[in-house]
N, C-alpha and C. Protein backbone atom coordinates (compact mmCIF):
# COMPACT_ATOMS: atom_id res chain seq x y z
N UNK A 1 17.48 -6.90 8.18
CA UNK A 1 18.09 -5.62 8.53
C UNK A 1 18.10 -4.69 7.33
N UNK A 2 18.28 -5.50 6.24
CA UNK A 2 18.52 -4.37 4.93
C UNK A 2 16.98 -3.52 4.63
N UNK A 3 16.08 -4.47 4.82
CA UNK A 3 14.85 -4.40 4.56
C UNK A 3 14.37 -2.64 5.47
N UNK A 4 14.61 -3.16 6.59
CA UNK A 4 14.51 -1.98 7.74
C UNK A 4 15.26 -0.87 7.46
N UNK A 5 16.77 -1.04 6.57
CA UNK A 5 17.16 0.15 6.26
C UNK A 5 16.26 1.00 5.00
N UNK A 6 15.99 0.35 3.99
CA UNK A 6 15.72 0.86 2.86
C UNK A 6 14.17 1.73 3.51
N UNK A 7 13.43 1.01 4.30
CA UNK A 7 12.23 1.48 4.64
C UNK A 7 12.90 2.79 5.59
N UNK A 8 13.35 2.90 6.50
CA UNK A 8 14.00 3.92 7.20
C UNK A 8 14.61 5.35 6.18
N UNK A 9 15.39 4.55 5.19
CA UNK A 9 16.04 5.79 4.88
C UNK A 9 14.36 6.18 3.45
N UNK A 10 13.70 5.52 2.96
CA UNK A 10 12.46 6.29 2.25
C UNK A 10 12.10 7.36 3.36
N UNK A 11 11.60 6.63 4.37
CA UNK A 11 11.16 7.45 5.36
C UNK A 11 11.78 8.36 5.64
N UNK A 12 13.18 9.01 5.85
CA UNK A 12 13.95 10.22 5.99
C UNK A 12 13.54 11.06 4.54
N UNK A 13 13.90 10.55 3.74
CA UNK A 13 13.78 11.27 2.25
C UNK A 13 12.44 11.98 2.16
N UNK A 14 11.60 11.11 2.63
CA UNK A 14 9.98 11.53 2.13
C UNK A 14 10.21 12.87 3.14
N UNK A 15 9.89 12.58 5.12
CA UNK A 15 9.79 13.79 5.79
C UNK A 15 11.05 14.79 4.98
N UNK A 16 12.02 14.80 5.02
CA UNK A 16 12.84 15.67 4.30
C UNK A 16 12.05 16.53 3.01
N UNK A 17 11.91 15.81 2.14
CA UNK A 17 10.90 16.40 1.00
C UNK A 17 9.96 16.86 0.89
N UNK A 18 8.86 16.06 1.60
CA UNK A 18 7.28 16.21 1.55
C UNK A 18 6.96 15.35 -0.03
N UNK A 19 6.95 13.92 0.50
CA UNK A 19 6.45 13.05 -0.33
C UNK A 19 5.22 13.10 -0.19
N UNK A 20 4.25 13.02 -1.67
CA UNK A 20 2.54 13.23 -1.21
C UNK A 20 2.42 11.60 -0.56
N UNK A 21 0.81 11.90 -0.54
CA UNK A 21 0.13 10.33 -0.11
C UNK A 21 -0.06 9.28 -1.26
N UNK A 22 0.17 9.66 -2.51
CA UNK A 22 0.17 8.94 -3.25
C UNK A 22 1.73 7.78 -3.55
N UNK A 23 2.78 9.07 -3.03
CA UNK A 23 4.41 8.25 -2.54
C UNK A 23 4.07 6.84 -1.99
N UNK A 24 3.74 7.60 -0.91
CA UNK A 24 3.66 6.68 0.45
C UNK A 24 3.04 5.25 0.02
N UNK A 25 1.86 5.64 -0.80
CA UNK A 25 0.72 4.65 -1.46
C UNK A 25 1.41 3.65 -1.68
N UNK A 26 2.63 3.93 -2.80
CA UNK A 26 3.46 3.59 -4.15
C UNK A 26 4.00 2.49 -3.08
N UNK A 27 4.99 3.61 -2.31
CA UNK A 27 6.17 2.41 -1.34
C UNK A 27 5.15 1.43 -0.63
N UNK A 28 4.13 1.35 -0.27
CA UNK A 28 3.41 0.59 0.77
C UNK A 28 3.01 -0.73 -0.21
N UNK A 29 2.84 -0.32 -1.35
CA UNK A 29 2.49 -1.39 -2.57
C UNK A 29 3.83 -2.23 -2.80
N UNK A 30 4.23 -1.29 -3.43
CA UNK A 30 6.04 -2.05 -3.55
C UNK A 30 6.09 -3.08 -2.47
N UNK A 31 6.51 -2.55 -1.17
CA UNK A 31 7.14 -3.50 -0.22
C UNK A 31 5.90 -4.35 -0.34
N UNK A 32 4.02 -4.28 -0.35
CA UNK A 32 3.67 -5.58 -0.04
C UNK A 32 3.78 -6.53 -1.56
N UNK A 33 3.82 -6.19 -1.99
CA UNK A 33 4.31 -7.14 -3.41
C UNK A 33 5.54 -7.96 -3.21
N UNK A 34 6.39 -7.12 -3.13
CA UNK A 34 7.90 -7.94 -2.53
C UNK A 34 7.30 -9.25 -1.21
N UNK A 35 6.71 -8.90 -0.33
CA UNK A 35 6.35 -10.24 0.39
C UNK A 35 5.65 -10.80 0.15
N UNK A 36 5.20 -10.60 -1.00
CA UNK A 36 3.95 -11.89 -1.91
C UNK A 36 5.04 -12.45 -2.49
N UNK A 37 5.99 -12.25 -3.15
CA UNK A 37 6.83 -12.88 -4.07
C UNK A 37 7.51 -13.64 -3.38
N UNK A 38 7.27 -13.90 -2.16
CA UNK A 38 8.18 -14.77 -1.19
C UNK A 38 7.46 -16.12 -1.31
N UNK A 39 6.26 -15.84 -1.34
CA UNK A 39 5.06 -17.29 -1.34
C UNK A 39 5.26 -18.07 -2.68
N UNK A 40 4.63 -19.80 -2.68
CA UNK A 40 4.85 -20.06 -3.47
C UNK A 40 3.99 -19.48 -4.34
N UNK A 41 4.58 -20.24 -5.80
CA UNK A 41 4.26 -19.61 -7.34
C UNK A 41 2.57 -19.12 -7.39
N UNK A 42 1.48 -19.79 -7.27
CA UNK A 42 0.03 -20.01 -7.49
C UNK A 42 -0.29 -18.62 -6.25
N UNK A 43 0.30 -18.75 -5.33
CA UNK A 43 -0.33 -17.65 -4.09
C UNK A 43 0.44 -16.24 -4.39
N UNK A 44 1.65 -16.47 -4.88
CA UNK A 44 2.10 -14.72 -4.80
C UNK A 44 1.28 -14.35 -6.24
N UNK A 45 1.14 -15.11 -7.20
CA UNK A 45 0.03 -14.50 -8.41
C UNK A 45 -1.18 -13.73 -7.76
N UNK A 46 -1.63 -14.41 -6.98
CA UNK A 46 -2.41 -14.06 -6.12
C UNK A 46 -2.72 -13.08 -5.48
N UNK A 47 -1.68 -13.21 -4.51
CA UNK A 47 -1.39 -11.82 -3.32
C UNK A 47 -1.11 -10.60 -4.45
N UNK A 48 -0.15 -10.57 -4.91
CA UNK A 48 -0.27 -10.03 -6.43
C UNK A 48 -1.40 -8.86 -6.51
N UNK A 49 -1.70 -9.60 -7.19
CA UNK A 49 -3.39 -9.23 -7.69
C UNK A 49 -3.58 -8.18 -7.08
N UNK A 50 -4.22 -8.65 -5.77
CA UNK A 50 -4.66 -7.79 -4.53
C UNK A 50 -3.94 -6.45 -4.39
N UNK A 51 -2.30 -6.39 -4.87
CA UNK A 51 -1.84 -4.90 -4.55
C UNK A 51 -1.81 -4.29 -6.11
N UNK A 52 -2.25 -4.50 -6.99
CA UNK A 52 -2.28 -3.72 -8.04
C UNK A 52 -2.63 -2.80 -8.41
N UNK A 53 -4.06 -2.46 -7.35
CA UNK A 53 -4.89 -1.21 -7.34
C UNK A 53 -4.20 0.01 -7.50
N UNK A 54 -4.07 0.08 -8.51
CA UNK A 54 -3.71 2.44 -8.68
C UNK A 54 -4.02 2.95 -7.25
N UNK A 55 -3.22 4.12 -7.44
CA UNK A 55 -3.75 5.04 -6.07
C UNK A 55 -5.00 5.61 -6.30
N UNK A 56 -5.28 5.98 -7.72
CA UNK A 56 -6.65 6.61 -8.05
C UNK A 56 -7.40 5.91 -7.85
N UNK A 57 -8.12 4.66 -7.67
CA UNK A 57 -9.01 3.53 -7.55
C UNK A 57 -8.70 3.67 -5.89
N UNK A 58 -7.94 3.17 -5.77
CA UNK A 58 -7.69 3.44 -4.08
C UNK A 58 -8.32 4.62 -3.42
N UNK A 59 -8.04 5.37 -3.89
CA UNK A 59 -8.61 7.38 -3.32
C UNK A 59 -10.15 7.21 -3.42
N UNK A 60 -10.55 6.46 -4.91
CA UNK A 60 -12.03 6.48 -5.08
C UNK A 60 -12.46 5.83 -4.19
N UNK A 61 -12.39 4.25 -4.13
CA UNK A 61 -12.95 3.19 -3.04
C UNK A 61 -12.76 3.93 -1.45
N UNK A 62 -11.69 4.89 -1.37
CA UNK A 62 -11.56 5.09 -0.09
C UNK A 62 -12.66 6.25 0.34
N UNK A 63 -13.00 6.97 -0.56
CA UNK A 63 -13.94 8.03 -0.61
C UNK A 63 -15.29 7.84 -0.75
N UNK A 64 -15.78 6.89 -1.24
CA UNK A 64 -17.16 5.75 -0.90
C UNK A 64 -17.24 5.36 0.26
N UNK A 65 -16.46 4.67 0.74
CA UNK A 65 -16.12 4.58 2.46
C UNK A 65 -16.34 5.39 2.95
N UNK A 66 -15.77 6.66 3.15
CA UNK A 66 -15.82 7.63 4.11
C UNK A 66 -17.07 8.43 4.02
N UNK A 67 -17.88 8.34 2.70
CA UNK A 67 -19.00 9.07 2.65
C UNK A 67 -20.29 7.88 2.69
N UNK A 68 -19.91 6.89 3.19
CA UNK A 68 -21.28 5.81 3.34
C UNK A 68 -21.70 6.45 4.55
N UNK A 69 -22.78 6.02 4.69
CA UNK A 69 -23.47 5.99 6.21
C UNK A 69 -22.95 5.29 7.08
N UNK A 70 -22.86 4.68 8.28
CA UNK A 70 -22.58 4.20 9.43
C UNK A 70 -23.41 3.09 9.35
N UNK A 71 -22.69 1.59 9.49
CA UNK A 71 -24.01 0.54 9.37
C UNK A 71 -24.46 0.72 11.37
N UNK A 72 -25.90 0.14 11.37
CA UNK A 72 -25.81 0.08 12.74
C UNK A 72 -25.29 -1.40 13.40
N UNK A 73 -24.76 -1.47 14.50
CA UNK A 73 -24.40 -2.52 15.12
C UNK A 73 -25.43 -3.04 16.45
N UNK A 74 -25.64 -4.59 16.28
CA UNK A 74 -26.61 -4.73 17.01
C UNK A 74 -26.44 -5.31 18.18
């Protein structure tokens, strides 16, 4: 329940404000880190890892994506 509040009330603050996409980025990292740290020791290092990416690396990789071509599907 606490969990659901803290995410709820970001969420009021941000629409209230106009948090950019890089906010949003931030909190989406935060909370998945927090549920890596739930796993044991060897796997949340792990999971870890995986959310460390900057938003700038993120924006880049996401912008390679969007400007690739279309693979075809067969």
């Amino acid at each position: 329940m606490t969990k659901l509040y803290i995410i709820l009330l970001f969420s009021g603050i941000c629409t209230i404000t106009g948090c950019s996409n890089k906010t949003w980025y931030q909190i989406g990292q935060q909370n998945r880190i927090q549920e890596c740290r739930k796993l044991p020791y060897e796997q949340a290092i792990e999971c870890e890892q995986d959310y460390k990416k900057s938003y700038k690396e993120y924006k880049e990789e996401r912008k390679q994506i969007i400007n690739s071509p279309p693979t075809k599907k067969e």
